[in-house]
N, C-alpha and C. Protein backbone atom coordinates (compact mmCIF):
# COMPACT_ATOMS: atom_id res chain seq x y z
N UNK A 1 13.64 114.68 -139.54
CA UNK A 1 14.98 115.17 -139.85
C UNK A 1 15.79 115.29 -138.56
N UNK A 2 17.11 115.50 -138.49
CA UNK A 2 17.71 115.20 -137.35
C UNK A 2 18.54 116.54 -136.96
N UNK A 3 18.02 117.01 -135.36
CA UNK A 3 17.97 118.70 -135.19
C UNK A 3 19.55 118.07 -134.41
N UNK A 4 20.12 119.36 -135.13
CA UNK A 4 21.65 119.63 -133.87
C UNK A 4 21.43 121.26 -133.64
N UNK A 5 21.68 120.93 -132.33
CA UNK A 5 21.49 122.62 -131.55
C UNK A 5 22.83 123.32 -132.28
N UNK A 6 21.94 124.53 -131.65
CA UNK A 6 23.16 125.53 -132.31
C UNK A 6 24.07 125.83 -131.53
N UNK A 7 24.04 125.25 -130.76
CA UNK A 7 25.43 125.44 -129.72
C UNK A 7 26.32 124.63 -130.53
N UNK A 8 26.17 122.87 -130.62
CA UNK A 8 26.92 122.17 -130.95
C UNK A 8 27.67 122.51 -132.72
N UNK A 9 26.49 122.76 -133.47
CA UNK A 9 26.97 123.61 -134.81
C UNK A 9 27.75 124.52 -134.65
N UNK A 10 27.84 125.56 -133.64
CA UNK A 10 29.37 126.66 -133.98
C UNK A 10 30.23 125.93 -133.04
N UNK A 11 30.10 125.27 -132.29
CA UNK A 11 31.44 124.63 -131.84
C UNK A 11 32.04 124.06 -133.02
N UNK A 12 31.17 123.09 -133.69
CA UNK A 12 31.62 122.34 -134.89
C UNK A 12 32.38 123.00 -135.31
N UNK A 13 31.66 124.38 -136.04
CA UNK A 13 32.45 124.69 -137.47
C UNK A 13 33.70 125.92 -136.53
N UNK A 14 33.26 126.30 -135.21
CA UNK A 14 34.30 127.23 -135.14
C UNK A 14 35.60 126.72 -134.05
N UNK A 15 35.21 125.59 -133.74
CA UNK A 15 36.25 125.12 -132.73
C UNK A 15 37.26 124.30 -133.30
N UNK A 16 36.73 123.35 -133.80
CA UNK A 16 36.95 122.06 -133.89
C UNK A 16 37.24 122.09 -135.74
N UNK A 17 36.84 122.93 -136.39
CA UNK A 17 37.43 123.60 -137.45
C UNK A 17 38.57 124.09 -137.72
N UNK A 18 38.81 124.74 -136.89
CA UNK A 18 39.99 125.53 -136.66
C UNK A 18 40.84 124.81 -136.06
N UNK A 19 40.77 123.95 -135.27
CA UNK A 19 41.94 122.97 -134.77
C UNK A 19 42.06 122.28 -136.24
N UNK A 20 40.98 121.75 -136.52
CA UNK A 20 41.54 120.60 -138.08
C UNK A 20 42.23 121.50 -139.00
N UNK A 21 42.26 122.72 -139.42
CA UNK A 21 42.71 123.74 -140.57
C UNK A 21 44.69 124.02 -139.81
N UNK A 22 44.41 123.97 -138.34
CA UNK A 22 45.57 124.46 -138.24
C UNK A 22 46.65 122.72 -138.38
N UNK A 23 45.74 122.14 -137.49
CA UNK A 23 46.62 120.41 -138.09
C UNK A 23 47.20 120.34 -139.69
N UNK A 24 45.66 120.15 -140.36
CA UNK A 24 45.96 120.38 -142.13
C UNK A 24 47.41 121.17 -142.34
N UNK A 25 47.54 121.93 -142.04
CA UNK A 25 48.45 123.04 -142.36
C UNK A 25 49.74 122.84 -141.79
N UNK A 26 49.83 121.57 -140.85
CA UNK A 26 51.38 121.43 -140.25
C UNK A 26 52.35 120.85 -141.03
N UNK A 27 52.09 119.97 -142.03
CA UNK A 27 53.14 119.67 -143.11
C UNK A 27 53.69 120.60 -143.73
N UNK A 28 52.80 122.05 -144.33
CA UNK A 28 53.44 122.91 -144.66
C UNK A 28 54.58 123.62 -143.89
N UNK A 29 54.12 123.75 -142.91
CA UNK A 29 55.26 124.13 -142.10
C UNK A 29 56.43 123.64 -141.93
N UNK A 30 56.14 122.38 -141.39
CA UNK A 30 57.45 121.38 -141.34
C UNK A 30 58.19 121.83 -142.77
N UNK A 31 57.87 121.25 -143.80
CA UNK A 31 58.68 121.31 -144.84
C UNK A 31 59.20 122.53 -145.37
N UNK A 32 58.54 124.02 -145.20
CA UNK A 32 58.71 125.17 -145.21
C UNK A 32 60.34 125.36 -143.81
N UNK A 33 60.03 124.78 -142.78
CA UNK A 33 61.24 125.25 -142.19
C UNK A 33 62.12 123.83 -142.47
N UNK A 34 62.06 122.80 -142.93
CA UNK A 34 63.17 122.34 -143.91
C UNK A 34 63.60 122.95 -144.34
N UNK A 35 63.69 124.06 -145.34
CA UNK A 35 63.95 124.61 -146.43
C UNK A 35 64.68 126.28 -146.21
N UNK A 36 64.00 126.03 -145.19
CA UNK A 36 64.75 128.01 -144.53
C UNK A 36 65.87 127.43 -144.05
N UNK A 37 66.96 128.66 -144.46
CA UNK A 37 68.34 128.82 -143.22
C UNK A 37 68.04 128.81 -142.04
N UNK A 38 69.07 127.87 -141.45
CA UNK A 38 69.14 127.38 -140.14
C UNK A 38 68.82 128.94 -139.20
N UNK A 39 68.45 128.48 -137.99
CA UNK A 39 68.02 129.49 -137.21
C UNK A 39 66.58 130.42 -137.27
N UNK A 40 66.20 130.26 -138.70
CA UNK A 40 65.27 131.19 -138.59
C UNK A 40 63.59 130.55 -138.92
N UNK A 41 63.58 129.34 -138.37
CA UNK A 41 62.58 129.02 -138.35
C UNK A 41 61.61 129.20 -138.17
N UNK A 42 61.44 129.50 -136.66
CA UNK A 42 60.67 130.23 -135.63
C UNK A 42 60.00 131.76 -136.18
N UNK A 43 60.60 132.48 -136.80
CA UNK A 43 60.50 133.71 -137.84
C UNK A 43 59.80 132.94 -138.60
N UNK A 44 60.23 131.59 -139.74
CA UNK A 44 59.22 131.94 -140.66
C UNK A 44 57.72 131.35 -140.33
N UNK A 45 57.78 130.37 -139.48
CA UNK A 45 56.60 129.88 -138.64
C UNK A 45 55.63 131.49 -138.39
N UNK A 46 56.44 132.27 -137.55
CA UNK A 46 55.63 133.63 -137.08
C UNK A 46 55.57 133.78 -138.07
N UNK A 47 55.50 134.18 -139.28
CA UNK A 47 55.36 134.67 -140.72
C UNK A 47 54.25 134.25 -141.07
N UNK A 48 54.19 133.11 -141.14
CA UNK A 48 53.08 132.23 -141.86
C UNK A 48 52.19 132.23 -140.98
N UNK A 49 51.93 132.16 -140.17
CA UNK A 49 50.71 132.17 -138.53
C UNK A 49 50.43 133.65 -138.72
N UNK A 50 51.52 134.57 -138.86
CA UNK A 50 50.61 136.10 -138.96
C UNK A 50 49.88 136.27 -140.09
N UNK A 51 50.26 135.84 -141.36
CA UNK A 51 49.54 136.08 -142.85
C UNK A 51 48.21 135.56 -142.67
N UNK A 52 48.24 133.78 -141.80
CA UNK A 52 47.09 132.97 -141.79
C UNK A 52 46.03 133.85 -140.85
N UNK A 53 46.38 134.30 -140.07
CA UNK A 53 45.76 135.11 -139.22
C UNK A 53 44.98 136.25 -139.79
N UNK A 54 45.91 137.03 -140.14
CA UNK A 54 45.19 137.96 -140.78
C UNK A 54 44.52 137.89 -142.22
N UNK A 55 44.71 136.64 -142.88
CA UNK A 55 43.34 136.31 -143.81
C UNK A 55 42.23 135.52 -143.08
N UNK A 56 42.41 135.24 -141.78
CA UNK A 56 41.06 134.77 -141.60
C UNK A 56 40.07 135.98 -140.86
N UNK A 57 40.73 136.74 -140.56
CA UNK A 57 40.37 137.90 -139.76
C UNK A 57 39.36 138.81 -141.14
N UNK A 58 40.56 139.12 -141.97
CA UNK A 58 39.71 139.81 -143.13
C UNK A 58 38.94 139.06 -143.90
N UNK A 59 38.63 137.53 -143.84
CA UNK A 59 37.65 137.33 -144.50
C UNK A 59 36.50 137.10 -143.53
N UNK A 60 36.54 137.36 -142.17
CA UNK A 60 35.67 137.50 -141.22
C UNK A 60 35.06 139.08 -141.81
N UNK A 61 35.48 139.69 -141.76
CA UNK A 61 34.96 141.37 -141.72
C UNK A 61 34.52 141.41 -143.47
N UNK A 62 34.91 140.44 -144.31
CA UNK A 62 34.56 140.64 -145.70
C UNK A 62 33.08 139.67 -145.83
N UNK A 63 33.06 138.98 -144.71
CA UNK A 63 32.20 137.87 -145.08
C UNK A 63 30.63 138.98 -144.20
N UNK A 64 31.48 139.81 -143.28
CA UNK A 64 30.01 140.10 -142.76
C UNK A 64 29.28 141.37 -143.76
N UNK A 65 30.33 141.77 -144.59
CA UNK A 65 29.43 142.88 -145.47
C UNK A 65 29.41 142.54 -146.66
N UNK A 66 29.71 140.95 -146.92
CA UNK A 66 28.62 140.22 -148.08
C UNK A 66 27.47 139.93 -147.81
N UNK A 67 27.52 139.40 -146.62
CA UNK A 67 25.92 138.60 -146.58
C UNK A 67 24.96 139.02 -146.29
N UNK A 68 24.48 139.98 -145.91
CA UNK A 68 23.62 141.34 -146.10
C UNK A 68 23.65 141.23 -147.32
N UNK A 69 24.71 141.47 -148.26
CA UNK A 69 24.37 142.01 -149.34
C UNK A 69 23.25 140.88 -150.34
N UNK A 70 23.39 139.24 -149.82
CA UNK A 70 22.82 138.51 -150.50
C UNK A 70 21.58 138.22 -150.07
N UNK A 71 21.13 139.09 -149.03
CA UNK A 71 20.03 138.87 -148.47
C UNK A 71 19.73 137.96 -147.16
N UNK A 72 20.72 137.68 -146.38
CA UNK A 72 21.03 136.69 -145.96
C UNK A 72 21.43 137.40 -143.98
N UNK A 73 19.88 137.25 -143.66
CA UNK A 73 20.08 138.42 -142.08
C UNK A 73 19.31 137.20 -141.40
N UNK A 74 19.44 137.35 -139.74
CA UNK A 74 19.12 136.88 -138.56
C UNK A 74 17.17 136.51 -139.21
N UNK A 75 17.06 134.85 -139.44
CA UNK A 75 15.98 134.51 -139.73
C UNK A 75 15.78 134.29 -141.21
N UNK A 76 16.27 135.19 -141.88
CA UNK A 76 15.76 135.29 -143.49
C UNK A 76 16.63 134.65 -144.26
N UNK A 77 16.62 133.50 -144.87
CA UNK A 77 17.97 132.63 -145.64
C UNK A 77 17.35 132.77 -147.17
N UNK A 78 17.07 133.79 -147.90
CA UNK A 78 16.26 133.38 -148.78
C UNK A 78 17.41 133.80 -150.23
N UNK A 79 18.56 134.06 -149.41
CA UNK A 79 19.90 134.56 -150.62
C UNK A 79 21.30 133.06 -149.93
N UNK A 80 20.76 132.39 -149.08
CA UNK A 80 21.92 131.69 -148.68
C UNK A 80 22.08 130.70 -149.50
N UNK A 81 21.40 130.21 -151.03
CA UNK A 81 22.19 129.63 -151.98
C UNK A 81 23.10 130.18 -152.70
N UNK A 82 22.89 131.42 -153.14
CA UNK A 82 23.73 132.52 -153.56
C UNK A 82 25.08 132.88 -153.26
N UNK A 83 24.55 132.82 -151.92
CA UNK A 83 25.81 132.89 -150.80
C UNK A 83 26.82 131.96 -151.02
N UNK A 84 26.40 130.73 -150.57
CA UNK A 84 27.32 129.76 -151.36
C UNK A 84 27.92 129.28 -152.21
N UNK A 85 27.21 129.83 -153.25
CA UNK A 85 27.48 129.71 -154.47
C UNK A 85 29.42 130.58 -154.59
N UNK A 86 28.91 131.76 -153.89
CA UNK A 86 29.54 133.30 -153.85
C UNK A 86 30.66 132.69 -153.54
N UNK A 87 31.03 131.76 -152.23
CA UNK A 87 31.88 131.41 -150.77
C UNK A 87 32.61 130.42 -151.85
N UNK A 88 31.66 129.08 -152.61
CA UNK A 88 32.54 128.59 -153.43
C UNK A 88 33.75 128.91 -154.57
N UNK A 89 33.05 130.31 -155.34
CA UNK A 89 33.43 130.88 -156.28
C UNK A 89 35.03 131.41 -155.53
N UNK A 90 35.02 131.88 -154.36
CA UNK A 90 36.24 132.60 -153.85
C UNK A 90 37.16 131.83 -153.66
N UNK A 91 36.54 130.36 -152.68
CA UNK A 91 37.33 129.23 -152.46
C UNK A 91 38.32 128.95 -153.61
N UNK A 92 37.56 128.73 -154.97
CA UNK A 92 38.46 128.19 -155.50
C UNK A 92 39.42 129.33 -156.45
N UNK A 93 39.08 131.03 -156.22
CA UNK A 93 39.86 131.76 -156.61
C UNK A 93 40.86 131.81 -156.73
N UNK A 94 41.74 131.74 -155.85
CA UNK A 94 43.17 131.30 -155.65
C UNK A 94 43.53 130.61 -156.79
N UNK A 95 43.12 129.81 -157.18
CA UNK A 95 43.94 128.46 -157.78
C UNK A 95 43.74 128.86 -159.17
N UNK A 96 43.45 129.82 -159.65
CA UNK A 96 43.27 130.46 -160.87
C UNK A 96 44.18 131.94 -161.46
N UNK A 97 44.39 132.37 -160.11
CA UNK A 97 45.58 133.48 -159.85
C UNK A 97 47.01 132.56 -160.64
């Protein structure tokens, strides 16, 4: 099977993730300040960068007092299908609101 260190895995998902999510997300913007009155772009840009911010923040602090809860600690993966299962179920929450 083919080992990637764990260095290179959280760079993956936390570097290089986060650059692709914030790219993904630049059309919205653009077309979002299409659409605002002149001048206040920059406002709604800060708007949207603070909301994005602070849902990734709280699903940082929500994600660490789930996964304990699924069994899922330093070594022991024996709830991390669950988990996923859990992470999917939320993902697609939204779109059901």
């Amino acid at each position: 099977t083919p080992y990637l260190p764990d260095k290179m895995f959280v760079l993956g998902t936390d570097v290089l993730g986060t650059v692709l999510n914030r790219l993904t997300s630049q059309p919205f913007f653009l077309i979002a300040a299409r659409l605002c009155p002149p001048g206040c772009e920059a406002t709604l840009y800060a708007v949207f960068m603070s909301t994005s911010n602070f849902g990734h923040t709280v699903a940082g602090m929500v994600g660490a007092r789930v996964t304990p809860a699924f069994g899922v600690t330093q070594g022991e993966y024996g709830g991390l299908v669950g988990l996923l299962v859990f992470r999917a179920g939320c993902t697609v929450l939204p779109m059901m609101l």
